[in-house]
Protein backbone atom coordinates (compact mmCIF):
# COMPACT_ATOMS: atom_id res chain seq x y z
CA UNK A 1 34.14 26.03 29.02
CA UNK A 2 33.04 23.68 31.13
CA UNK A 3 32.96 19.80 30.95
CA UNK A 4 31.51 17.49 28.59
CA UNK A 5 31.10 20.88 26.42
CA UNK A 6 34.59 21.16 24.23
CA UNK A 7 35.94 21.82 20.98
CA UNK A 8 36.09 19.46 18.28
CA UNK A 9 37.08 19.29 14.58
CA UNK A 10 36.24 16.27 12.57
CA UNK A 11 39.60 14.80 10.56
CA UNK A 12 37.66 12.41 8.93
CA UNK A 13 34.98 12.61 7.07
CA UNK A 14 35.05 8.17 6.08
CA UNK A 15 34.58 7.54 9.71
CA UNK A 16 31.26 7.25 11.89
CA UNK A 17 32.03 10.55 13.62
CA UNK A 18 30.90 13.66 13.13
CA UNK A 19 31.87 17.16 14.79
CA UNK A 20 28.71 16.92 17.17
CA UNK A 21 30.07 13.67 18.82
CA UNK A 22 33.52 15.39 18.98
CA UNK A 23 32.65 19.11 20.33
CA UNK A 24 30.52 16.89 23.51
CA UNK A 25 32.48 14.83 25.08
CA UNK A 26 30.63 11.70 26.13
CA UNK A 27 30.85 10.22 29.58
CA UNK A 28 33.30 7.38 30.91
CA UNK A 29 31.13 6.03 33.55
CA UNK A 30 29.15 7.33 36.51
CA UNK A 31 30.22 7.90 40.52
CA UNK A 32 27.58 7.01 42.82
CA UNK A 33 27.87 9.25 46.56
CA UNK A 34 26.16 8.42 49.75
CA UNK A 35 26.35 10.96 52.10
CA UNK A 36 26.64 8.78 55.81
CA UNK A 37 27.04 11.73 58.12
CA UNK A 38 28.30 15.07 59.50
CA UNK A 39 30.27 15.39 62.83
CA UNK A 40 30.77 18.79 64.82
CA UNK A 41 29.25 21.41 62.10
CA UNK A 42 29.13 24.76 62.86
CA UNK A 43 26.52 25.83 64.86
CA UNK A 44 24.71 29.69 62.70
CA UNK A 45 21.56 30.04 64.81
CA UNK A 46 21.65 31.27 68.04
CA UNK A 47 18.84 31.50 70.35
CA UNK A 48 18.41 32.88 74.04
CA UNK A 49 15.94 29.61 74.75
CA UNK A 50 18.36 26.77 73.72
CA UNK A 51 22.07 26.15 72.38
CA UNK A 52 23.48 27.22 69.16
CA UNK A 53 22.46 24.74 66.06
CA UNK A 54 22.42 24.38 62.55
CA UNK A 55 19.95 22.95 60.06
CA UNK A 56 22.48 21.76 57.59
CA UNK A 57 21.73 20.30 54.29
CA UNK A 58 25.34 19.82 51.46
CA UNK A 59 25.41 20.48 48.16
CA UNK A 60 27.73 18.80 45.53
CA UNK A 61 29.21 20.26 42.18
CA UNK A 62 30.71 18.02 39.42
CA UNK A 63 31.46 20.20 36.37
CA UNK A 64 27.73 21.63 34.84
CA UNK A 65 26.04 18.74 37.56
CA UNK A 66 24.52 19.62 41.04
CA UNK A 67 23.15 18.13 43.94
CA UNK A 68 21.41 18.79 47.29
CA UNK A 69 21.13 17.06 50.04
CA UNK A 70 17.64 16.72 52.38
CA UNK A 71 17.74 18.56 55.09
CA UNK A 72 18.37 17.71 58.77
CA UNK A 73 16.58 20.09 61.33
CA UNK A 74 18.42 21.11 64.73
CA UNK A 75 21.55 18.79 64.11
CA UNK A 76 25.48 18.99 64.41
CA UNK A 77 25.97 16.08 64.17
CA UNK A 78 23.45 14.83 61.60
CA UNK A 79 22.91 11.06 59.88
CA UNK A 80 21.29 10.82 57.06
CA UNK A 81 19.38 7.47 55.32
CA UNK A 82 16.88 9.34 52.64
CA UNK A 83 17.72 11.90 50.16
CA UNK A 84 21.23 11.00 50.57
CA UNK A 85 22.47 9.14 47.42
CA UNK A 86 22.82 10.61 44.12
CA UNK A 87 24.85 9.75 40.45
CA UNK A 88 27.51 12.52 38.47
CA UNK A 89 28.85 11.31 35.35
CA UNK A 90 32.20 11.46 35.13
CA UNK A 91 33.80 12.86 31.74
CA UNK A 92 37.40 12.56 33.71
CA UNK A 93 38.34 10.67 36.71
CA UNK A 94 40.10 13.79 37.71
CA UNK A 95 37.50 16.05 37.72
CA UNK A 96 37.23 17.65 40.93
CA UNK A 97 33.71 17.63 43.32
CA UNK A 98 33.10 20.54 45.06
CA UNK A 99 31.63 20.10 49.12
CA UNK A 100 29.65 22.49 50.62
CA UNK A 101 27.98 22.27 53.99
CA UNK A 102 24.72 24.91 54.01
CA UNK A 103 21.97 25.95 57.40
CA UNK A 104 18.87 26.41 55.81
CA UNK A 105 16.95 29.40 57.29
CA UNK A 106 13.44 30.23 57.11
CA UNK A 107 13.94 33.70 56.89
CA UNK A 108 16.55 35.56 54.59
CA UNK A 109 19.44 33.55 52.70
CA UNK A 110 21.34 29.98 53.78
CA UNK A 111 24.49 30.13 55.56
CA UNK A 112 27.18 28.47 53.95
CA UNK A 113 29.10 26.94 57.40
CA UNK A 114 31.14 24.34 55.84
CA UNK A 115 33.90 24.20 53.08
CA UNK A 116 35.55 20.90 51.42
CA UNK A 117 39.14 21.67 49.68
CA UNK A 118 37.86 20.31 46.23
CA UNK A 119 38.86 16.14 46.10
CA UNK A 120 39.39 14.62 42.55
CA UNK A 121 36.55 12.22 42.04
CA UNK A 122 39.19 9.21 41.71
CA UNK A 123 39.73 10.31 45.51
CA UNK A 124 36.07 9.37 46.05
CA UNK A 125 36.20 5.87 44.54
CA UNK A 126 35.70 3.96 47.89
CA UNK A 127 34.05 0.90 46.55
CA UNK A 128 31.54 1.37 49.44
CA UNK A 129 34.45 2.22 52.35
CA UNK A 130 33.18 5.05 53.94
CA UNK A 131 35.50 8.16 54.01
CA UNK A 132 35.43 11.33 56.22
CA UNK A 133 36.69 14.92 54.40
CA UNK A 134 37.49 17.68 56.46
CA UNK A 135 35.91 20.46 56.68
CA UNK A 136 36.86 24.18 56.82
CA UNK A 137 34.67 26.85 59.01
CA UNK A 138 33.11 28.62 56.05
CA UNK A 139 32.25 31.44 57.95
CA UNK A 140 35.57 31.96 59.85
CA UNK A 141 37.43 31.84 56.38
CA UNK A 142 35.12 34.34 54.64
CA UNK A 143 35.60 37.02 57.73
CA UNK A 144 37.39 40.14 57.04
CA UNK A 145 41.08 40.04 57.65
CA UNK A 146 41.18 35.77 57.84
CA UNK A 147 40.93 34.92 54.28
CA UNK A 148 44.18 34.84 52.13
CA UNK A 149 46.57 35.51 55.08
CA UNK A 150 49.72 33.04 54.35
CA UNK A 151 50.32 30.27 57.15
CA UNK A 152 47.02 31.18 58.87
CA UNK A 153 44.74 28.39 60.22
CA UNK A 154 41.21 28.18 58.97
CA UNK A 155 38.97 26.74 62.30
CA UNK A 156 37.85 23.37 61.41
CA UNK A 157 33.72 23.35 60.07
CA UNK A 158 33.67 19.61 61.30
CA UNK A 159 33.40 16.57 59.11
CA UNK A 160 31.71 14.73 56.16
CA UNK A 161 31.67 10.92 55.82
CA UNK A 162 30.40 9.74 52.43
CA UNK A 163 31.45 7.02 50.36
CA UNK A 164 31.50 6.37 46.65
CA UNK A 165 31.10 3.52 44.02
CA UNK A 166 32.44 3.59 40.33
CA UNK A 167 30.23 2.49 38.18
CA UNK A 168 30.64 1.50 33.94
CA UNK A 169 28.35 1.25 30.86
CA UNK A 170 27.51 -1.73 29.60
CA UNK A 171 26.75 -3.01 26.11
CA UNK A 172 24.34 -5.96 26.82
CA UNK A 173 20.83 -6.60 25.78
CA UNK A 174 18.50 -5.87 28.33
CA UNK A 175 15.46 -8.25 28.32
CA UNK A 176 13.41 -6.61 30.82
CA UNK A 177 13.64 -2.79 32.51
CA UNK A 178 15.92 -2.35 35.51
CA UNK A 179 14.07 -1.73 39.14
CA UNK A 180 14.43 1.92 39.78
CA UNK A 181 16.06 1.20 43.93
CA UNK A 182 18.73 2.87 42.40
CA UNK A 183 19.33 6.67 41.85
CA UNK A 184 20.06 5.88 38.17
CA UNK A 185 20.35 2.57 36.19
CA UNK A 186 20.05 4.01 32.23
CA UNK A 187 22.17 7.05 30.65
CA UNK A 188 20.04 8.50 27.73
CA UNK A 189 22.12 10.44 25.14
CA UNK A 190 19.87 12.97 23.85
CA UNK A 191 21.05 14.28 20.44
CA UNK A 192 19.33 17.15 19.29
CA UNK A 193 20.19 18.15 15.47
CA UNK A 194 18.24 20.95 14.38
CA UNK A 195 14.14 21.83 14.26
CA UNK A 196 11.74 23.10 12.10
CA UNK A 197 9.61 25.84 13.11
CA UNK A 198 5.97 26.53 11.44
CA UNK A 199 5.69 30.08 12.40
CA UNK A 200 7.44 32.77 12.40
CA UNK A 201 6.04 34.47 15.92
CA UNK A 202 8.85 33.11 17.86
CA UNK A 203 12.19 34.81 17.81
CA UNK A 204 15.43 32.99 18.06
CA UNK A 205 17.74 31.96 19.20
CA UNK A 206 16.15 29.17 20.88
CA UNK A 207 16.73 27.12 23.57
CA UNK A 208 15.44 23.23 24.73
CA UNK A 209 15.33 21.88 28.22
CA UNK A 210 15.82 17.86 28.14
CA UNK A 211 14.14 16.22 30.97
CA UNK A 212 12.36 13.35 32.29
CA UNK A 213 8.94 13.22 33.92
CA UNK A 214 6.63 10.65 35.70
CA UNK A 215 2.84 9.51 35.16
CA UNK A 216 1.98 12.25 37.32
CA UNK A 217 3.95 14.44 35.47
CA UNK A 218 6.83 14.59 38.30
CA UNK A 219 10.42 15.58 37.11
CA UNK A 220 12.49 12.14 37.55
CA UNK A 221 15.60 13.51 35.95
CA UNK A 222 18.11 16.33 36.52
CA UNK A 223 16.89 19.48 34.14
CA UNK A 224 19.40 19.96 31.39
CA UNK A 225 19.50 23.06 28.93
CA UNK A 226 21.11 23.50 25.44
CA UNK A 227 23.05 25.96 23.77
CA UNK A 228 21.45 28.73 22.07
CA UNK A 229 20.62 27.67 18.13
CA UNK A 230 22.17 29.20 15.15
CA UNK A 231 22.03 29.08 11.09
CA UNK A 232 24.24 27.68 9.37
CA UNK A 233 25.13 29.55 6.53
CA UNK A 234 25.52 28.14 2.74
CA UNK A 235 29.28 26.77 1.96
CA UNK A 236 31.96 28.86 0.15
CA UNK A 237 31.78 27.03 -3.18
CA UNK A 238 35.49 26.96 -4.98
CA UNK A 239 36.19 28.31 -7.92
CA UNK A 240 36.44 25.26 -9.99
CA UNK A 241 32.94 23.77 -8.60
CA UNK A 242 31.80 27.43 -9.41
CA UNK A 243 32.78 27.61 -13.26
CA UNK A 244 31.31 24.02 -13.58
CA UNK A 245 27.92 25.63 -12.21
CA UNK A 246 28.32 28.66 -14.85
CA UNK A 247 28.96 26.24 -17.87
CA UNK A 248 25.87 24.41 -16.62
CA UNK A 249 23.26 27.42 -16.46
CA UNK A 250 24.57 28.68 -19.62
CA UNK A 251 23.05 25.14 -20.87
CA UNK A 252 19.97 25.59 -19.26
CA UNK A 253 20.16 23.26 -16.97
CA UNK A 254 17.65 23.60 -14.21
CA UNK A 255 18.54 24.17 -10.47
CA UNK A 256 17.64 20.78 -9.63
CA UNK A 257 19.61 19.13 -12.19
CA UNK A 258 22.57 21.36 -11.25
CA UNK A 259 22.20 20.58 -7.38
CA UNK A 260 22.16 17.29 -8.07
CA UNK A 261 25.40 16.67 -9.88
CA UNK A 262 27.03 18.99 -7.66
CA UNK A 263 25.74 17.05 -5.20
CA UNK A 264 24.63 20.48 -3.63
CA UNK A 265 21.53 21.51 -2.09
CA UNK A 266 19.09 23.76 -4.33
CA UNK A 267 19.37 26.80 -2.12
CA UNK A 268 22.76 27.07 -2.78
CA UNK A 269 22.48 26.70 -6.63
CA UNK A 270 20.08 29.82 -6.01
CA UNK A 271 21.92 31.96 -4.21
CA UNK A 272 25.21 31.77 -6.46
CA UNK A 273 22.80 32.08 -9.19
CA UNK A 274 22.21 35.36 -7.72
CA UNK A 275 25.66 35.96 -7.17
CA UNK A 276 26.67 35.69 -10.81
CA UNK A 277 23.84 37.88 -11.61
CA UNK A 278 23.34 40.54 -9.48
CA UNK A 279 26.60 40.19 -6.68
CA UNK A 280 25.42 43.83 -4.99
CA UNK A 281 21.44 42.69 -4.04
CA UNK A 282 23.17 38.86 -3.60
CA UNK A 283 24.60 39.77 -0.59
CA UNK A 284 21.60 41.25 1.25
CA UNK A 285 19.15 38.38 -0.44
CA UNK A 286 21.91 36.01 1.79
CA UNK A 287 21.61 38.03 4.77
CA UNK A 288 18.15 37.66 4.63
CA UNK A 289 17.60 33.80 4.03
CA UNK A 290 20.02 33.20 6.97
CA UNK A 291 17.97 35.52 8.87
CA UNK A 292 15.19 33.53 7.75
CA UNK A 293 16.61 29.91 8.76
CA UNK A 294 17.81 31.23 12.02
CA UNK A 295 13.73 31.33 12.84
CA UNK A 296 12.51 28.65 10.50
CA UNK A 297 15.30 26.23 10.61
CA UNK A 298 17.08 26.70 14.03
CA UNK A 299 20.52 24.21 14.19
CA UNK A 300 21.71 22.65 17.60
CA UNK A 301 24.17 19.86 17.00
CA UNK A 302 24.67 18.43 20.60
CA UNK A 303 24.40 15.66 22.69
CA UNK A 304 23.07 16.27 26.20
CA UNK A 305 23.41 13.22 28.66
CA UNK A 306 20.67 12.34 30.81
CA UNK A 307 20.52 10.19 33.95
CA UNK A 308 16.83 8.67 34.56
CA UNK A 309 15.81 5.67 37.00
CA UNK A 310 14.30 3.85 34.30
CA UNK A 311 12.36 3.43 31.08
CA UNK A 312 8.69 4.25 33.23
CA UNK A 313 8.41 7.44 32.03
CA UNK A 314 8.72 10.43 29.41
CA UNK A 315 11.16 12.29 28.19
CA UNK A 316 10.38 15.95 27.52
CA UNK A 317 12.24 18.86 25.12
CA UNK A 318 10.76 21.71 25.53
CA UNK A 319 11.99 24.65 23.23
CA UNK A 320 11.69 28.47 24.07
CA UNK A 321 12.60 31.32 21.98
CA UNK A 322 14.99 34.54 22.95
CA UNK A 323 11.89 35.67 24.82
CA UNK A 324 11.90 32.71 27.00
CA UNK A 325 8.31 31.89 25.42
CA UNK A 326 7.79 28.22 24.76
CA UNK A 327 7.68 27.38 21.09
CA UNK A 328 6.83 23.42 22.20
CA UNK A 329 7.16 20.34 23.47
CA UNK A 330 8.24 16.83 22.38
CA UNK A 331 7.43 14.22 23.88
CA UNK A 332 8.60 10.37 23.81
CA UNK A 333 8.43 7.89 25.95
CA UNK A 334 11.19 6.58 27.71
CA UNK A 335 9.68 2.84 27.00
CA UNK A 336 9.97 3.80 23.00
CA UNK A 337 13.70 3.93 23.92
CA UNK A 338 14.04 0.45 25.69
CA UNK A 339 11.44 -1.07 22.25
CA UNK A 340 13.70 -0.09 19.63
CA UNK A 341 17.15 -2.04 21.30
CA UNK A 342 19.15 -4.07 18.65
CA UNK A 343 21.99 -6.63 18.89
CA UNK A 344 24.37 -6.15 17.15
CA UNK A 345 27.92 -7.69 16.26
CA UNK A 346 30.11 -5.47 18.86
CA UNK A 347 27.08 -5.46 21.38
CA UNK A 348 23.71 -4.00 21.70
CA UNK A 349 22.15 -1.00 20.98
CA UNK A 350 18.86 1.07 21.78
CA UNK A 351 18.42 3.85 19.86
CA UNK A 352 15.94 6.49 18.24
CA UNK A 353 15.88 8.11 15.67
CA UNK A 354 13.51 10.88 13.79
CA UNK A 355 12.13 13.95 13.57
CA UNK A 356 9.70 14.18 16.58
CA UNK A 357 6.69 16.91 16.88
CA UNK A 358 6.84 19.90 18.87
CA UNK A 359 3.14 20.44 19.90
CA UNK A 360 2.16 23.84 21.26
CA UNK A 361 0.81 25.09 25.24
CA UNK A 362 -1.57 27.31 23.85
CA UNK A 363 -3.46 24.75 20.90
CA UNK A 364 -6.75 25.83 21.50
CA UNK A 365 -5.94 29.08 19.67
CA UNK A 366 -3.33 28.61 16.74
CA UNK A 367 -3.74 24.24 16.69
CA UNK A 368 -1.06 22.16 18.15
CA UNK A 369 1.51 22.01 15.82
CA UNK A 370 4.70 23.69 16.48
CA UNK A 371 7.00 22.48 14.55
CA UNK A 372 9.44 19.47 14.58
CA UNK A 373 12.40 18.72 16.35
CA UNK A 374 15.78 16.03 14.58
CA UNK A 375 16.70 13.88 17.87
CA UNK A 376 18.48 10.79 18.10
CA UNK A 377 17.77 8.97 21.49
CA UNK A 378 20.69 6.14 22.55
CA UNK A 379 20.11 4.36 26.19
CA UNK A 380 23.13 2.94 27.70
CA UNK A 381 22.31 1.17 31.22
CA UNK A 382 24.93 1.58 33.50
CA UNK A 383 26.47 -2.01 35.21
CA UNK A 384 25.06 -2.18 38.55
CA UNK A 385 21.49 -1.30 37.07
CA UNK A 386 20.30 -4.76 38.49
CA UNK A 387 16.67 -6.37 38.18
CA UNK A 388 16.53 -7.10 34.44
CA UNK A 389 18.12 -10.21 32.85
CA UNK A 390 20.92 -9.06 30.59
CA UNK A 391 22.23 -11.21 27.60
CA UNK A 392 25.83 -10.60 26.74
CA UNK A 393 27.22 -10.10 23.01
CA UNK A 394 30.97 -10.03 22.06
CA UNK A 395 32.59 -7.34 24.19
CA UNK A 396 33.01 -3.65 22.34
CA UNK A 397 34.67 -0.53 23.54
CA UNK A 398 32.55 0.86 25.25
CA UNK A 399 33.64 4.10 22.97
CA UNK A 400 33.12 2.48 19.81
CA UNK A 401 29.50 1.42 20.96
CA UNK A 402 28.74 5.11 21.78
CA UNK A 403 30.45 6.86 19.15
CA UNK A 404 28.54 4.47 16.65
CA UNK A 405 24.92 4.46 18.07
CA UNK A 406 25.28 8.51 18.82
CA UNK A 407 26.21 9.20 15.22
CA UNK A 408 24.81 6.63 12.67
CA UNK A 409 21.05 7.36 12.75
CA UNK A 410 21.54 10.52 12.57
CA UNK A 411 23.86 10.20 9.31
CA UNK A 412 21.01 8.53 7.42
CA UNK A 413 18.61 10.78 8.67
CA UNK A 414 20.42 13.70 7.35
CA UNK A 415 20.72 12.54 4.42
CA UNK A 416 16.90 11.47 4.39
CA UNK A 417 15.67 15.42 4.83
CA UNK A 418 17.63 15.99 1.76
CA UNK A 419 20.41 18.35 2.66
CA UNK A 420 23.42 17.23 0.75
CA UNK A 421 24.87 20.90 0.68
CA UNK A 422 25.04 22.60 4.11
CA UNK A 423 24.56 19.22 5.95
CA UNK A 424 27.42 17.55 3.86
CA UNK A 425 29.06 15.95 7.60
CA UNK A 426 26.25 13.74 7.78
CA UNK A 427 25.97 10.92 4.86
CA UNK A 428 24.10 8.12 4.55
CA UNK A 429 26.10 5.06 6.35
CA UNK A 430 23.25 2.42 7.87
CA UNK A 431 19.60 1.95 7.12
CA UNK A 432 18.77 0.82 10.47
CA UNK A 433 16.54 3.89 10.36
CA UNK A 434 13.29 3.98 13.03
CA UNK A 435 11.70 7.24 12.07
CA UNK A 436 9.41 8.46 14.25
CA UNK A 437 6.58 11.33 13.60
């Protein structure tokens, strides 16, 4: 398992969160890199016309996030001042990053010439100072017979200088967008609840890819994927709620009326209606409807977190199916975000909420409606975002702000689509609702 994804079991139903905020961890701030320079890489082409070179490029790993570098041609001992800065957010300051030094080739696969021993990102927290990390000869150490030998010495692959910044939330009301100089200046947490699915030609489990894209339709945002969906299947009902549901059929009390002061959703009435009379066939007819929500009502429950430059732009889900066909696409503009921000008494807040359409890529034949898709959008500009005027509130945790704007639309909206029973973590706790369609 690999960070923000963990495991999380909510304590406390009272409180404003739920098990989705708890099984994805959300992030503590961000680590901005510049990569300066290389010094005395390892030279993998060789030519009979000139001297042995490299056209390196490095590539950065933090947790599930990756980078790249641009590429400098003919170089060993490369600067670089484009393509050279990039944002990770950090989940724990001792996460490690992972360094890797690459020659491009035209022809055939990379060479990977350069290792970095892997530095806890607190290492990298320079405040600007630049910093050089040592590099080991990748191919040396991967030779037969060098790798894994005790006291041996791995030839040096040269050096990296980078530096690094740390970088914090804040909880302010922005009164204009940030400028976009920066790699990053908003974090969008993208919670995705569950969908609704119109047809049953698409075979789950499904899938949704979260990213942002320009006017011209040009990804502005790393490319993040979900878990797979699942159904979630009807609660086991205790005896005692079970003989109050038996004494109130045998007064013929309709399913509604039952669900109601059970405070149960009307499927489940159903089914242990079938239970009680038929328990053989009740256990396939359950099979079935699960079956049947797995397509029709897919469940996600998690929070993806998004780096973007700014609020010019839209924000794309796109769902495929087991078959890797797309069902849809949402889409909402990143501006919709930055409209719907609220003060309020710990801070600020912007935040979306509703059930958003999926429209289909082939309309022309079967219309464009998909389906829908239960997100809750909450921006949270990072400190050094710069170019807008911020107003400051009372100071908040910058946890409590999170926890509460991730979870509380999302709460009401539950409870709004009417799913009491197998939704029961989510209850109605604000009615700062702004339901969009």
């Amino acid at each position: 398992m690999v960070v923000p994804n963990c495991i999380g079991v909510d304590m406390d139903d009272t409180d404003e969160m739920d098990s989705t905020d708890l099984s994805c961890r959300s992030p503590c701030g961000v680590i901005r890199l510049t990569l300066h320079s290389a010094v005395d890489l390892v030279a993998a082409d060789s030519s009979l016309l000139h001297a042995a070179t490299s056209d390196p490029y490095v590539k950065l790993r933090v947790g599930c996030q990756a980078w790249r570098s641009t590429t400098m041609y003919k170089n060993l001992n490369p600067v670089w001042s484009s393509g050279n800065v990039t944002d990770f957010l950090v989940y724990d300051w001792e996460m490690p990053c992972m360094i890797q030094v690459w020659d491009e080739d035209s022809f055939g696969s990379d060479d990977l010439i350069g290792i970095a021993h892997e530095i806890p990102l607190q290492d990298l927290r320079s405040n600007g100072k630049q910093i050089e990390i040592p590099l080991d000869d990748a191919q040396q150490d991967s030779s037969p017979g060098s790798s894994g030998k005790k006291g041996q010495k791995v030839a040096s692959g040269g050096k990296l200088v980078i530096s690094g910044e740390a970088i914090g939330f804040t909880d302010c009301i922005i009164d204009r967008p940030p400028s976009e100089t920066s790699p990053s200046s908003v974090c969008i947490f993208v919670k995705i609840a569950r969908a609704t699915i119109n047809s049953s030609e698409w075979k789950p489990p499904f899938v949704n890819s979260v990213y942002a894209v320009d006017a011209e339709n040009n990804e502005i945002s790393a490319k993040l994927a979900s878990k797979s969906s699942f159904a979630v299947a009807d609660p086991v009902l205790p005896e005692e709620i079970i003989g109050v549901l038996k004494e109130m059929l045998k007064r013929d009390r309709s399913t509604d009326e039952v669900a109601e002061a059970l405070n149960l959703h009307a499927r489940v009435i159903e089914n242990e209606k079938r239970k009680i009379r038929d328990p053989a066939r009740a256990a396939g007819d359950v099979k079935k409807d699960l079956e049947k929500r797995a397509q029709r009502e897919p469940e996600f429950d998690q929070v993806l977190h998004l780096l973007v430059k700014g609020f010019d732009g839209t924000l794309l889900i796109e769902m495929k199916d087991s078959a890797d066909k797309v069902v849809g696409v949402a889409e909402i503009p990143l501006e919709n975000i930055y409209s719907s921000q609220i003060s309020r008494a710990g801070g600020s807040e912007m935040q979306l909420s509703g059930s958003f359409p999926l429209r289909r890529q082939d309309s022309s034949l079967f219309g464009n409606d998909a389906g829908q898709i239960l997100l809750t959008l909450t921006a949270n500009p990072l400190e050094v975002a710069g170019g807008g005027t911020v107003r400051k509130f009372k100071p908040a945790s910058s946890t409590e702000v999170k926890n509460k704007s991730i979870s509380r639309r999302a709460k009401a909206l539950k409870q709004q689509q009417d799913q009491p029973g197998c939704f029961s973590f989510l209850k109605h706790k604000g009615s700062h609702d702004n339901t969009a369609s």
